[in-house]
Protein backbone atom coordinates (compact mmCIF):
# COMPACT_ATOMS: atom_id res chain seq x y z
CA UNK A 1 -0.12 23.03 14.21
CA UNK A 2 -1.13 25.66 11.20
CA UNK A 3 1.00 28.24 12.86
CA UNK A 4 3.87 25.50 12.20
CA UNK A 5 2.12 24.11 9.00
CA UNK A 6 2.85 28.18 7.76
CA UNK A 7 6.46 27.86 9.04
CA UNK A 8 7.74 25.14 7.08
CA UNK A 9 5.79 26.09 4.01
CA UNK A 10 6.60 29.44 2.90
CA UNK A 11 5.32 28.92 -1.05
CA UNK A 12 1.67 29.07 0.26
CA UNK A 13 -0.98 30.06 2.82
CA UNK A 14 -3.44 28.33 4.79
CA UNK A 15 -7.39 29.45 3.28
CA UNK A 16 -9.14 27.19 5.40
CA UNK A 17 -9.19 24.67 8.53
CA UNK A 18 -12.08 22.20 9.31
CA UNK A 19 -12.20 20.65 12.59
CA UNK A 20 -15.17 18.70 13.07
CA UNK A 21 -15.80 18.07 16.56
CA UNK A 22 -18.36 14.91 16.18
CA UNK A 23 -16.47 13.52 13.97
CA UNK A 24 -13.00 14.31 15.26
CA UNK A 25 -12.48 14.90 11.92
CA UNK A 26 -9.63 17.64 10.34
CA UNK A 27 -8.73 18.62 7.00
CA UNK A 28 -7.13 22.16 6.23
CA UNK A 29 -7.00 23.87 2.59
CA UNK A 30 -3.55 25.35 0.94
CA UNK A 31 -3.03 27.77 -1.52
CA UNK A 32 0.15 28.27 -3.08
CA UNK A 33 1.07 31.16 -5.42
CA UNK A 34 4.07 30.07 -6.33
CA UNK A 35 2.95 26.74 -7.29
CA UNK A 36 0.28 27.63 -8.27
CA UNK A 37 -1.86 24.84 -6.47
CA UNK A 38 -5.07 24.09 -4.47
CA UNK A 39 -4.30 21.48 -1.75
CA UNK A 40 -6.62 19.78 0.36
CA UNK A 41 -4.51 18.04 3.28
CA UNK A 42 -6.65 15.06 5.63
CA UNK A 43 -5.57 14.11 9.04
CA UNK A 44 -4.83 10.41 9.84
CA UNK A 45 -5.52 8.38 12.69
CA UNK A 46 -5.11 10.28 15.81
CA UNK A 47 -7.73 9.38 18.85
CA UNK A 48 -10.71 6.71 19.29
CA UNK A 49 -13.23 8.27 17.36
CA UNK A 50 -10.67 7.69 14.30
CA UNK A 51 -10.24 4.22 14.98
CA UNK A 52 -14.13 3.63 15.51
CA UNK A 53 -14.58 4.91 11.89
CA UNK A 54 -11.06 2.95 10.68
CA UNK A 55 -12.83 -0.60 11.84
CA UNK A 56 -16.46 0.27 10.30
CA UNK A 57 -15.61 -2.17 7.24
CA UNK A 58 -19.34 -2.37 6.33
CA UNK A 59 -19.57 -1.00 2.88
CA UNK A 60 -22.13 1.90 1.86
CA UNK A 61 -23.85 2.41 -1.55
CA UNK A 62 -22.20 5.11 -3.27
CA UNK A 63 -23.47 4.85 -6.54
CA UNK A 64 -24.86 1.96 -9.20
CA UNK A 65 -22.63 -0.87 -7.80
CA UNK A 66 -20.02 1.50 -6.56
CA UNK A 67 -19.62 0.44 -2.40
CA UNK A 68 -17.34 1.80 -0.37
CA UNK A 69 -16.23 1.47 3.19
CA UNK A 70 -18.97 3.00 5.55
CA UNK A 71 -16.82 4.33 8.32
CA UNK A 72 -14.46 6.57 5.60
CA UNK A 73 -17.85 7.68 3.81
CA UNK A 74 -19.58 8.55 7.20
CA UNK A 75 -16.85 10.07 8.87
CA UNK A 76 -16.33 12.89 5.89
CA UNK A 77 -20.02 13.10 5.28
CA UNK A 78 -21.61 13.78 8.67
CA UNK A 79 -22.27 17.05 9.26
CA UNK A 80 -22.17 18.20 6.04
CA UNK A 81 -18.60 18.46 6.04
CA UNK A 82 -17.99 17.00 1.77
CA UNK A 83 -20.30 19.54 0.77
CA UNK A 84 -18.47 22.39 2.64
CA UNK A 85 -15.18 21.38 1.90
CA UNK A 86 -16.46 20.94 -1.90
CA UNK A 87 -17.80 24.76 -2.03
CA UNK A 88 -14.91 26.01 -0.66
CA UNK A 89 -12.97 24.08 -3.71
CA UNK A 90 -15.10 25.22 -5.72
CA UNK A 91 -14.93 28.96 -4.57
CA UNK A 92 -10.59 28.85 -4.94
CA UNK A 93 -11.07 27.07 -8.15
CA UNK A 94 -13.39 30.47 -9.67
CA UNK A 95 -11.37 32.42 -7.35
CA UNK A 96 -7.64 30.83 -9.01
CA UNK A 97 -8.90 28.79 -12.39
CA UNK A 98 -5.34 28.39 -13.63
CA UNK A 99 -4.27 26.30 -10.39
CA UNK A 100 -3.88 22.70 -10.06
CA UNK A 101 -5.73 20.90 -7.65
CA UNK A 102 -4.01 18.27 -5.36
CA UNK A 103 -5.61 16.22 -2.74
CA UNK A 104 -3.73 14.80 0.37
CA UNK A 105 -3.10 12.48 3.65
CA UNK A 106 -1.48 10.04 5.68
CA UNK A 107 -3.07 6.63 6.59
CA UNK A 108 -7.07 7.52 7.39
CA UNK A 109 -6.08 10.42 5.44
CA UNK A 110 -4.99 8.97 2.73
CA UNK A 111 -8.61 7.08 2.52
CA UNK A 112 -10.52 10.19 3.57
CA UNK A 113 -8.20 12.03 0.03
CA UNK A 114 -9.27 9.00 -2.34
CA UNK A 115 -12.95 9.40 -1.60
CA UNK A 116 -12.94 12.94 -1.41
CA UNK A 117 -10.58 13.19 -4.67
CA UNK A 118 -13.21 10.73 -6.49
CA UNK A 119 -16.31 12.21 -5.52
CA UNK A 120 -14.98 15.50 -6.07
CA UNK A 121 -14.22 14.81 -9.82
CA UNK A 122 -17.78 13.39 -10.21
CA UNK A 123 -19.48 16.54 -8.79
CA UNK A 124 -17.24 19.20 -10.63
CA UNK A 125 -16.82 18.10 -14.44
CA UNK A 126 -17.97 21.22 -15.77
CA UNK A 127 -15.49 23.33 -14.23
CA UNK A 128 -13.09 21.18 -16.36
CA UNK A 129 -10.42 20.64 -13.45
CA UNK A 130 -8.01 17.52 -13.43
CA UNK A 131 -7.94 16.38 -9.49
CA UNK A 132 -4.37 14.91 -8.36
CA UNK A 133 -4.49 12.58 -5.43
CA UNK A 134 -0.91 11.30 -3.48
CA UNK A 135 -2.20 9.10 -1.06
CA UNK A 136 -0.08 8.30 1.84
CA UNK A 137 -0.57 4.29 3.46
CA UNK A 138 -3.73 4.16 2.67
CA UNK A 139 -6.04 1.32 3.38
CA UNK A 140 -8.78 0.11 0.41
CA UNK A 141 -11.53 2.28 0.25
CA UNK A 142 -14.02 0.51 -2.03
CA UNK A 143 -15.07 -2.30 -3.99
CA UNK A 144 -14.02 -3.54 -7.73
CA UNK A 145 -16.64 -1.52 -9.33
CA UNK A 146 -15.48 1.73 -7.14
CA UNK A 147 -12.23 0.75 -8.82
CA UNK A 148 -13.14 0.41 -12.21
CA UNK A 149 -15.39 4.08 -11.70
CA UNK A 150 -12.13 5.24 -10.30
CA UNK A 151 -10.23 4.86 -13.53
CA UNK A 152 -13.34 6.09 -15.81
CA UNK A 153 -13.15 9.67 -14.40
CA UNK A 154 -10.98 11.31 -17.28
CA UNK A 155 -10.62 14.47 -14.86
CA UNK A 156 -8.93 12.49 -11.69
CA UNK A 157 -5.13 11.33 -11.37
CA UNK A 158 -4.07 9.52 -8.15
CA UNK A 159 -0.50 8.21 -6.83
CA UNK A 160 -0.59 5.55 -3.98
CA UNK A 161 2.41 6.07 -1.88
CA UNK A 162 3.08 3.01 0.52
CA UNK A 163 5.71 1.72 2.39
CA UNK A 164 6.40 -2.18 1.00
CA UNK A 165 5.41 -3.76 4.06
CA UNK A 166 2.95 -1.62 5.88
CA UNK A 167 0.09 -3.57 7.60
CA UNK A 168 -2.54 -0.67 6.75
CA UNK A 169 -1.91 -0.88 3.35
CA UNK A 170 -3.11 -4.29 3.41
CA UNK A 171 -6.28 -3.43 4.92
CA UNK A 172 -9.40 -4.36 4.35
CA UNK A 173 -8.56 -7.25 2.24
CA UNK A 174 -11.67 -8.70 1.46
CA UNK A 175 -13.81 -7.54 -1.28
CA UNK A 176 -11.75 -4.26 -1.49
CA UNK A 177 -9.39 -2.96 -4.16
CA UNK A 178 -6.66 -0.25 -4.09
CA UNK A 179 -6.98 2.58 -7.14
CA UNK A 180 -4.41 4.02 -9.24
CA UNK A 181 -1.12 4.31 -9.67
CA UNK A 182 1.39 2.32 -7.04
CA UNK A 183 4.00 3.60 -5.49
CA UNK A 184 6.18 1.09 -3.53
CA UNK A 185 9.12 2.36 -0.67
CA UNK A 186 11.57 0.43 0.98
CA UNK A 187 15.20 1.22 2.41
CA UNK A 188 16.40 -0.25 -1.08
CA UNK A 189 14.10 1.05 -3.84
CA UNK A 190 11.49 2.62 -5.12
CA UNK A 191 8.98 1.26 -7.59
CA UNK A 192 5.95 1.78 -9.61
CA UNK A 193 2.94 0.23 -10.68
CA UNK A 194 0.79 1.42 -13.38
CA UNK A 195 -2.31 -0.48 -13.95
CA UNK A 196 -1.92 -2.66 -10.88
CA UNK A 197 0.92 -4.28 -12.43
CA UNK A 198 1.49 -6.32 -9.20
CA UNK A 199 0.17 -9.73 -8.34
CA UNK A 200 -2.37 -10.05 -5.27
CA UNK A 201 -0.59 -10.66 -2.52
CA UNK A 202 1.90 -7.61 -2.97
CA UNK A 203 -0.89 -5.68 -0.96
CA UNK A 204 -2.03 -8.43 1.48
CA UNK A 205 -0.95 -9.76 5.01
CA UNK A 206 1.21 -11.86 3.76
CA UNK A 207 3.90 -8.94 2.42
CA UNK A 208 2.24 -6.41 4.63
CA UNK A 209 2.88 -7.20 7.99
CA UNK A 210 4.75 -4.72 10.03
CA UNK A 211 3.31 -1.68 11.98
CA UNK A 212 6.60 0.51 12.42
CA UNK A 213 6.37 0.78 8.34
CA UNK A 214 3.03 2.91 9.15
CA UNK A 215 5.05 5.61 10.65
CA UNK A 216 4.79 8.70 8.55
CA UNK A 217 8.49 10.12 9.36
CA UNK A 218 9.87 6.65 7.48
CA UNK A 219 7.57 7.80 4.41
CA UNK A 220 9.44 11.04 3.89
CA UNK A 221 12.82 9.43 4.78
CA UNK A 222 12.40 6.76 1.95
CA UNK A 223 11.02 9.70 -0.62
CA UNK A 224 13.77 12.18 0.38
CA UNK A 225 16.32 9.47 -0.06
CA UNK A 226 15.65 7.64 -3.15
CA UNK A 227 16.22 9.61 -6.82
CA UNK A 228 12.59 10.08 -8.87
């Protein structure tokens, strides 16, 4: 998969590859000269031991009143694996301190990128780096205060990329919010919502129904063929 990964991306390298094997979690690091960018790139939902973290909706106490969902949190916490991936950031960003920093991933992905992207500006404001996270079908990944935290951190941008009616996207829908900026495919258009300029059930089971909008190869078809 790198070997690949290297293939269709010839503007950058690969620095770094986690694969955890308790977790059965993966998430590689990018650098890109020509662009000029830091990317860290989460893997979605692949085997069981995904899916047993996926359905752990039981919230954990980040901060204050700041909960989010315990299986996410767990599953890039256990062995150590934040604080790694955060020193290696840390070591690119003295290493490159004119890149940009972007933040990445598809469904569990896209979860495992908010909470890594948010924690990430929290533990790094001196180094005075703006974090950019595109989520792709992400479910929520914390409460309203996690939210409202979310939007504080002056250093951290994040676009929410989802597919109008994909079921993950609705999910969990109880006492969990989505963060930042919406961006809403379908085979017709392609929207946005800044400051959750959408009512509540645009993200809920009752718009968010089908499973085959999940699929990651109709993402890129609906970016590729709608104009920005």
């Amino acid at each position: 998969a790198i070997k690949l990964l290297a293939k269709s991306s010839p503007f950058g390298e690969v620095h770094s590859f986690y694969s955890v094997i308790s977790t059965d979690l993966q998430v590689g690091i990018t650098v890109s000269e020509k662009n000029r960018r830091i990317t860290v790139i989460f893997r979605g939902s692949e085997s069981k031991t995904d899916w047993r973290y996926d359905l752990n909706f039981f919230k954990h106490r980040l901060h204050d009143d700041v909960y989010v969902h315990h299986g996410f949190y767990k599953q890039l916490h256990e062995d150590d694996t934040y604080d790694k991936l955060k020193n290696d950031v840390i070591s690119l960003i003295w290493g490159f301190p004119d890149y940009d920093i972007f933040v990445t991933g598809h469904s569990l992905g896209g979860a495992l990128s908010t909470l890594f992207g948010y924690e990430l500006s929290r533990d790094i404001p001196e180094l005075m780096k703006k974090i950019t996270v595109v989520s792709f079908a992400s479910p929520r990944v914390g409460n309203l205060a996690f939210r409202k935290s979310h939007d504080l951190q002056k250093n951290l941008a994040h676009l929410r990329v989802a597919n109008a009616r994909d079921i993950v996207t609705a999910l969990p829908m109880i006492n969990f919010k989505h963060v930042g900026t919406s961006l809403s495919l379908s085979d017709t258009s392609l929207k946005f919502y800044e400051n959750y300029s959408y009512n509540w059930c645009k993200y809920s089971l009752f718009t968010c129904y089908k499973v085959s909008e999940h699929n990651i190869d109709l993402y890129l078809h609906r970016l590729i063929k709608h104009k920005w």
